[in-house]
Every structure is written in C-alpha cells, then in structure tokens.
PDB file of N, CA and C in Angstrom:
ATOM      1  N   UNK A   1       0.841  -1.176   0.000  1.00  0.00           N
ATOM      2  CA  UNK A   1       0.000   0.000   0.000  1.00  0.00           C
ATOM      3  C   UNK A   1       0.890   1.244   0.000  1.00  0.00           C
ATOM      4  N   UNK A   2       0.780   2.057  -0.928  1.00  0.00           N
ATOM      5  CA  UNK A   2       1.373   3.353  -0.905  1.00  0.00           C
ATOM      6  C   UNK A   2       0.781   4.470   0.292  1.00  0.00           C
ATOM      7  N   UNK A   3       1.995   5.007   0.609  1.00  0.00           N
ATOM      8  CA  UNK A   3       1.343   6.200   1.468  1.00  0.00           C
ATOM      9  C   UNK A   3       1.025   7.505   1.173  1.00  0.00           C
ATOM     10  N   UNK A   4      -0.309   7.840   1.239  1.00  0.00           N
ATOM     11  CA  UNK A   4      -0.929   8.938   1.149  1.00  0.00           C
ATOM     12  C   UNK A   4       0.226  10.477   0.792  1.00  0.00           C
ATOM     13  N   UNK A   5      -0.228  11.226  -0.427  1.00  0.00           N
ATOM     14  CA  UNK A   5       0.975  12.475  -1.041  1.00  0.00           C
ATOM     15  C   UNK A   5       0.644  12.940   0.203  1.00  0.00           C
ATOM     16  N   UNK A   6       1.470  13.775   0.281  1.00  0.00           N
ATOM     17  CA  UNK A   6       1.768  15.136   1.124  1.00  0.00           C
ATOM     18  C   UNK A   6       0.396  15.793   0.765  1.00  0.00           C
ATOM     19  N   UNK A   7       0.090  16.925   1.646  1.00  0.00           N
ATOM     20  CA  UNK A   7      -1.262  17.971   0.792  1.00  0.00           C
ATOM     21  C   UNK A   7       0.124  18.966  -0.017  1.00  0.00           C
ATOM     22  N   UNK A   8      -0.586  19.563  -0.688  1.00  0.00           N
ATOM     23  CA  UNK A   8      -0.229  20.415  -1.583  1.00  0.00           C
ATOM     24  C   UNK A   8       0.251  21.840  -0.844  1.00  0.00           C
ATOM     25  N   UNK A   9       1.431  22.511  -1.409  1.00  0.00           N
ATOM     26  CA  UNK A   9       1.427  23.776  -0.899  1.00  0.00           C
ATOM     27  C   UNK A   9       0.373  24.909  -0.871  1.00  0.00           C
ATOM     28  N   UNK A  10       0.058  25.727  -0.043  1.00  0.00           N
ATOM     29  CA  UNK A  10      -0.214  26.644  -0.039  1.00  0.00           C
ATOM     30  C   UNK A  10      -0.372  28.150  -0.817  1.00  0.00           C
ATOM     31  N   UNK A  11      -1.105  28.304  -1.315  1.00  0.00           N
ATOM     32  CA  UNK A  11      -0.663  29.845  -2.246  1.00  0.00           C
ATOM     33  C   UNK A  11      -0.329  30.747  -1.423  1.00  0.00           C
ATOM     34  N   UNK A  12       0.403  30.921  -0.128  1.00  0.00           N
ATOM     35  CA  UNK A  12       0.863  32.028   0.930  1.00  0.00           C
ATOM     36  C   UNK A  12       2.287  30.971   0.914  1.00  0.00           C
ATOM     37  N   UNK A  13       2.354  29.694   0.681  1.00  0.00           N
ATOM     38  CA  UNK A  13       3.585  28.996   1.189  1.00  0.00           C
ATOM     39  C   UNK A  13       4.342  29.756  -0.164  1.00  0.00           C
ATOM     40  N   UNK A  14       4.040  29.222  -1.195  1.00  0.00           N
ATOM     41  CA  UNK A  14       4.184  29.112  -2.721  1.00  0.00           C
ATOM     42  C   UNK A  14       4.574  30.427  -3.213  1.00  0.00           C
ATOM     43  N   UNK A  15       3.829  31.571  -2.600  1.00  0.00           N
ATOM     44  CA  UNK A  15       4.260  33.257  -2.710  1.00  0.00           C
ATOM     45  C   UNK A  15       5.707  33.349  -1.701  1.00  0.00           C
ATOM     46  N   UNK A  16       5.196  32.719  -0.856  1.00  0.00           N
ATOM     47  CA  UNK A  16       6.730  32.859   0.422  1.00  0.00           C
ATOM     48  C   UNK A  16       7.813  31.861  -0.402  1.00  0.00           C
ATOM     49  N   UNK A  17       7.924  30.587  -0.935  1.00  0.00           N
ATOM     50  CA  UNK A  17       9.118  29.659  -1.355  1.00  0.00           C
ATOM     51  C   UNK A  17       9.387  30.856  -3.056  1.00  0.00           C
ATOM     52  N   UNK A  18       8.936  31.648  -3.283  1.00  0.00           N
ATOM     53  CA  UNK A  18       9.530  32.413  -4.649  1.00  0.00           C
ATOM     54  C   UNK A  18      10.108  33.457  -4.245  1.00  0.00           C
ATOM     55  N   UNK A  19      10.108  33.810  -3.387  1.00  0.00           N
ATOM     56  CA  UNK A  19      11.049  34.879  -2.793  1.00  0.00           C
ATOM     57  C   UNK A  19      12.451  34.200  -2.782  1.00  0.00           C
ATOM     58  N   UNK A  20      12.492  33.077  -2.671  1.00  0.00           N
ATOM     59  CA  UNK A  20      14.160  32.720  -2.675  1.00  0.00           C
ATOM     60  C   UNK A  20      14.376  31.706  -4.165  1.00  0.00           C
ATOM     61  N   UNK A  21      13.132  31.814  -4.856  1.00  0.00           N
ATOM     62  CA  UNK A  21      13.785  31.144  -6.030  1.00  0.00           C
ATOM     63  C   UNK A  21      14.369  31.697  -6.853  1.00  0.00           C
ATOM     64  N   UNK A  22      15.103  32.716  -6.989  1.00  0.00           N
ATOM     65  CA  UNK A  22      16.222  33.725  -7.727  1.00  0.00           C
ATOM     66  C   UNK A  22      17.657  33.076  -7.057  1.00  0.00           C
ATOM     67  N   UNK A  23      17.635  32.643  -5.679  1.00  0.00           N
ATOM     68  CA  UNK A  23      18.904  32.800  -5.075  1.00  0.00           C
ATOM     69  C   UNK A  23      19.421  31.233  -5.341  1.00  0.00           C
ATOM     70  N   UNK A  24      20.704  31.086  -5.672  1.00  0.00           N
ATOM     71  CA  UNK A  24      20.818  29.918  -6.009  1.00  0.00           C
ATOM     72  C   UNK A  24      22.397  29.650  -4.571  1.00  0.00           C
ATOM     73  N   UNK A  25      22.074  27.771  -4.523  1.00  0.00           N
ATOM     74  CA  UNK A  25      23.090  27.477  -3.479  1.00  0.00           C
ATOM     75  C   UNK A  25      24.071  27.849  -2.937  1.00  0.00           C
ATOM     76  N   UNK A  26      25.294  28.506  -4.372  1.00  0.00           N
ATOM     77  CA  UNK A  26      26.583  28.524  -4.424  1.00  0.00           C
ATOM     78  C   UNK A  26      26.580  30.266  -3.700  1.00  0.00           C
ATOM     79  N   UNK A  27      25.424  31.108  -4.421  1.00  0.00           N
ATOM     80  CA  UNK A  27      25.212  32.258  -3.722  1.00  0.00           C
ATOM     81  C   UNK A  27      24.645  32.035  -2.543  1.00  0.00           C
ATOM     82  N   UNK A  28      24.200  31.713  -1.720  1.00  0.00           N
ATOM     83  CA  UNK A  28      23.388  31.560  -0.418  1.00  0.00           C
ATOM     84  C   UNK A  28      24.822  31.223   0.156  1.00  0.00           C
ATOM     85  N   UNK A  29      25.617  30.529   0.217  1.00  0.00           N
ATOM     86  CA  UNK A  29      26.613  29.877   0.639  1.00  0.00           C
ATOM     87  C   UNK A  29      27.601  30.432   1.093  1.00  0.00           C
ATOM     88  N   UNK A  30      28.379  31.672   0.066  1.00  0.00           N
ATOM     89  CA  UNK A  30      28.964  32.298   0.084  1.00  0.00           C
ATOM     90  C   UNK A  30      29.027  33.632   0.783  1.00  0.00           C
ATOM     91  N   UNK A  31      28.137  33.829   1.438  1.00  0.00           N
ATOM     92  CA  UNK A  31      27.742  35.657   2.213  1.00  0.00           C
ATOM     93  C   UNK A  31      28.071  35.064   3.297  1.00  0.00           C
ATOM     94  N   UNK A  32      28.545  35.788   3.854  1.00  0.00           N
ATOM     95  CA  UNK A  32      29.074  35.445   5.610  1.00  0.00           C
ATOM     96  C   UNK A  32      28.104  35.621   6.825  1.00  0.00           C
ATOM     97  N   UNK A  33      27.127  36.518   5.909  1.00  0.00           N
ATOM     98  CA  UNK A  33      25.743  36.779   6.753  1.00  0.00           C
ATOM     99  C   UNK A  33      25.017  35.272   7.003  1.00  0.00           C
ATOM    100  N   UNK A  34      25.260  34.449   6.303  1.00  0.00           N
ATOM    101  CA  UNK A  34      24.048  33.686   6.359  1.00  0.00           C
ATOM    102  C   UNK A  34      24.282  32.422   7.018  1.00  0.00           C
ATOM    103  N   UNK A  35      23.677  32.294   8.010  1.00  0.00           N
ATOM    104  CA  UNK A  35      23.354  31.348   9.006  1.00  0.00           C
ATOM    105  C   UNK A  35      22.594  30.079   9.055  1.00  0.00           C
ATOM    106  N   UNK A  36      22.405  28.995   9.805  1.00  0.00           N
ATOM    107  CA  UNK A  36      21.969  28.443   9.532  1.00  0.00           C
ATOM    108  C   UNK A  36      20.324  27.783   9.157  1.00  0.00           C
ATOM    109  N   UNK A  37      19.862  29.142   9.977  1.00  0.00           N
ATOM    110  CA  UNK A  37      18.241  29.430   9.653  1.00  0.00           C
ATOM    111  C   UNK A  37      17.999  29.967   8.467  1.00  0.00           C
ATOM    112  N   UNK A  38      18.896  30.640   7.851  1.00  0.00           N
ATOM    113  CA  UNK A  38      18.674  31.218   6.200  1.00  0.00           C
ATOM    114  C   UNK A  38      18.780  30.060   5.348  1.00  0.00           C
ATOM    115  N   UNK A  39      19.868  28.808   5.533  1.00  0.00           N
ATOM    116  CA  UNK A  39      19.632  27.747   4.435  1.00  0.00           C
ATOM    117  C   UNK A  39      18.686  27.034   5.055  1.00  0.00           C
ATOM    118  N   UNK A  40      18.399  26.552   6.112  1.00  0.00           N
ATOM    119  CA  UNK A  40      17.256  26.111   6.588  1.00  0.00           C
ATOM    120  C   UNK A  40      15.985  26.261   5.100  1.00  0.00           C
ATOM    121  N   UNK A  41      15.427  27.710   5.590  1.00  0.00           N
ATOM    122  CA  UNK A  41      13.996  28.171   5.133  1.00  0.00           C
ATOM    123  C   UNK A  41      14.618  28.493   3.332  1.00  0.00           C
ATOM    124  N   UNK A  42      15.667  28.505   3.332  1.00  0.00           N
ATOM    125  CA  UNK A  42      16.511  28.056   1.491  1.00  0.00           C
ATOM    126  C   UNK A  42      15.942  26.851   1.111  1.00  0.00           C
ATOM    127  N   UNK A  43      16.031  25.983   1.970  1.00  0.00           N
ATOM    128  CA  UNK A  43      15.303  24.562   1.825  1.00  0.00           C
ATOM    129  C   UNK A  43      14.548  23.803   1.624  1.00  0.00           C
ATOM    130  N   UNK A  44      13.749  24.406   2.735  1.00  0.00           N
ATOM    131  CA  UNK A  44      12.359  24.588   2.511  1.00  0.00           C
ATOM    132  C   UNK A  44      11.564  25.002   1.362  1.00  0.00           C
ATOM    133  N   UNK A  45      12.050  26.141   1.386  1.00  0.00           N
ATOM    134  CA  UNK A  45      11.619  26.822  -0.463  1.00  0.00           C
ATOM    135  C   UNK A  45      11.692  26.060  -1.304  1.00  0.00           C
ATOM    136  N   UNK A  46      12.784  25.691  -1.815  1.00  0.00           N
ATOM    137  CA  UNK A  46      13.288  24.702  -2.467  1.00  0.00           C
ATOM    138  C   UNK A  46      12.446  23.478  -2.764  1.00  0.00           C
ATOM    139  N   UNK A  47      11.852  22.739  -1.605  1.00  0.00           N
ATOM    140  CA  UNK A  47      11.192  22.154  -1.464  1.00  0.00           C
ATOM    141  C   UNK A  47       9.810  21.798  -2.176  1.00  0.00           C
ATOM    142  N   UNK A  48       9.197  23.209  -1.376  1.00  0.00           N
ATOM    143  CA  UNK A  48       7.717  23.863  -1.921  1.00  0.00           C
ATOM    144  C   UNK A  48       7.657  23.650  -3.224  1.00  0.00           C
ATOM    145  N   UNK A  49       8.656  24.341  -3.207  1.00  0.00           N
ATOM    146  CA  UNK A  49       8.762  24.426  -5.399  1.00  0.00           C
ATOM    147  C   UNK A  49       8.961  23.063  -5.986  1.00  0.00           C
ATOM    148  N   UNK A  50       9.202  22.241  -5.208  1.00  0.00           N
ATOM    149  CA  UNK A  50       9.683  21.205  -5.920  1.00  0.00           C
ATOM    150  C   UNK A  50      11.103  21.074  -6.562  1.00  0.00           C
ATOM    151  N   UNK A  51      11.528  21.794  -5.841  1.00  0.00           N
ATOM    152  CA  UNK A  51      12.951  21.791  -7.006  1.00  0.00           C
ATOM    153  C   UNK A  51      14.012  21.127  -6.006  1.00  0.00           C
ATOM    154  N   UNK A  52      13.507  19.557  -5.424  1.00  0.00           N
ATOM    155  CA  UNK A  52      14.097  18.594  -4.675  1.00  0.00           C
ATOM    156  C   UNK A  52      15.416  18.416  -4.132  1.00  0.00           C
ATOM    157  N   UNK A  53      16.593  18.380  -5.938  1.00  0.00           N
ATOM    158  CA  UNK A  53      17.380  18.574  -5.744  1.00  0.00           C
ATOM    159  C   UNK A  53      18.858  19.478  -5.240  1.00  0.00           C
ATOM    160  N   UNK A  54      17.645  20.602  -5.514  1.00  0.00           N
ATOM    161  CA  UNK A  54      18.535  21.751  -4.469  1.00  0.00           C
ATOM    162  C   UNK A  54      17.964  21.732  -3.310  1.00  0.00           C
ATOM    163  N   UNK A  55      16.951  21.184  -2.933  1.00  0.00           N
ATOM    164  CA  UNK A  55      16.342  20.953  -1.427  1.00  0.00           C
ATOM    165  C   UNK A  55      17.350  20.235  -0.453  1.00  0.00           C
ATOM    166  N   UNK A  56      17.728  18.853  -1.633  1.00  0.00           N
ATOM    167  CA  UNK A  56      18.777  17.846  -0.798  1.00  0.00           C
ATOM    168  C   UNK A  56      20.463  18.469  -0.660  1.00  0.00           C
ATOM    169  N   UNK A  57      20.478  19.748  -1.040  1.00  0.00           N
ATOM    170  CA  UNK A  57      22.248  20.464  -1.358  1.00  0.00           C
ATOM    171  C   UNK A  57      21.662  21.401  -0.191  1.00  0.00           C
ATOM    172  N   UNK A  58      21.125  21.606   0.046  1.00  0.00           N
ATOM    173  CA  UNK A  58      21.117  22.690   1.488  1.00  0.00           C
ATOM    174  C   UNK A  58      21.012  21.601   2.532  1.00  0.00           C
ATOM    175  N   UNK A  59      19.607  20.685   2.670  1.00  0.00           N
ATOM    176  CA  UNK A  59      19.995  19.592   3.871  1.00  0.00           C
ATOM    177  C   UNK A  59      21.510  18.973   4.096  1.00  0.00           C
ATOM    178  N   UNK A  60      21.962  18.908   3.003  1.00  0.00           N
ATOM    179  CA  UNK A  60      22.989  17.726   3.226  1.00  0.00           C
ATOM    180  C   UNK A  60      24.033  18.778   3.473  1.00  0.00           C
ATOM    181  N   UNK A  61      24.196  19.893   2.811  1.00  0.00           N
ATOM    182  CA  UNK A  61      24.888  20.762   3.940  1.00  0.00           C
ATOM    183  C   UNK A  61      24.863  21.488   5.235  1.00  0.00           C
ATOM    184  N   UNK A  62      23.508  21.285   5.702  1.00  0.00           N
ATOM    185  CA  UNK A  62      23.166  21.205   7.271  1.00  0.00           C
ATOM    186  C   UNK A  62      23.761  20.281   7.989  1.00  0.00           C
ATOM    187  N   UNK A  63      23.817  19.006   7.260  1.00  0.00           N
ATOM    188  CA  UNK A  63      23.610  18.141   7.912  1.00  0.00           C
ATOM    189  C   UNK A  63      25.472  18.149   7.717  1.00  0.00           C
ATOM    190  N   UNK A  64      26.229  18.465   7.633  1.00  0.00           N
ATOM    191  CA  UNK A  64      27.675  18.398   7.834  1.00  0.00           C
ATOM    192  C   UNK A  64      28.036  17.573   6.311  1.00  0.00           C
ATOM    193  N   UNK A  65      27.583  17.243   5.687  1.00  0.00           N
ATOM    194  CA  UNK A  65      27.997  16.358   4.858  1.00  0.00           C
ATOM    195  C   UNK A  65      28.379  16.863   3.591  1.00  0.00           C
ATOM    196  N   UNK A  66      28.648  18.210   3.539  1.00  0.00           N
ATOM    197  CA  UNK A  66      29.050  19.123   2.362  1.00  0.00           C
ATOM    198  C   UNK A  66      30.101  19.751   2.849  1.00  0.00           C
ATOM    199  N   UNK A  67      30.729  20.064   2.125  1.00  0.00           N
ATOM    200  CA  UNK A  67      32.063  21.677   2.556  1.00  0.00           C
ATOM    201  C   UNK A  67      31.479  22.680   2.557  1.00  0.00           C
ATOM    202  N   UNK A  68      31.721  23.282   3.038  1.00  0.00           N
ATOM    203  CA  UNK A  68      31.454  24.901   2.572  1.00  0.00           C
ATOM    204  C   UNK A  68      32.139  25.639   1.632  1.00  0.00           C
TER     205      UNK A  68
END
C-alpha cells in the first residue's frame, strides 16, 4: 500500500518559497551573513517548489555532509 501524497502547498507557502527562487546554493553559501536558519527556510523553499534537488544540497549541507 502506498502512502498517502503530502497535501499540496499553499498559495501564501508558494508566494513565500519564490522569494528565494532567484537565489541559487553557491550564492546563499557564500555571504558570511548567512546562518543556519537562512539555508534552513533556502530549503524549505526549495522544497515547496519542488525543485528537490537543491532541497537535498542545502539539507545535506546542514547536515555536515558538504564543505562549505
């Protein structure tokens, strides 16, 4: 038995995850400002949008498993 999709984003999530779809990894990465709650909700976005595979390049650099 498959498990039930996710519900669908939000049109307030979906307006909020396009605010960071201009900014891409290598830029997010690089500013000294940015902490770990900024790639966090980078992620997230990412997510929303579906755009998975940059979802899994911010986790997996949370998660220690990337360089900086």
């Amino acid at each position: 038995r498959l498990p039930e999709a996710p519900p669908s984003a939000t049109r307030e999530e979906v307006a909020a995850a396009l605010q960071y779809n201009t900014i891409q990894y290598d830029d997010l990465i690089s500013r000294p400002d940015v902490g770990r709650d900024d790639i966090l909700n980078w992620s997230r976005a990412k997510a929303v949008l579906n755009d998975y595979r940059a979802a899994a390049q911010g986790y997996t650099h949370l998660l220690g498993m990337q360089g900086s």
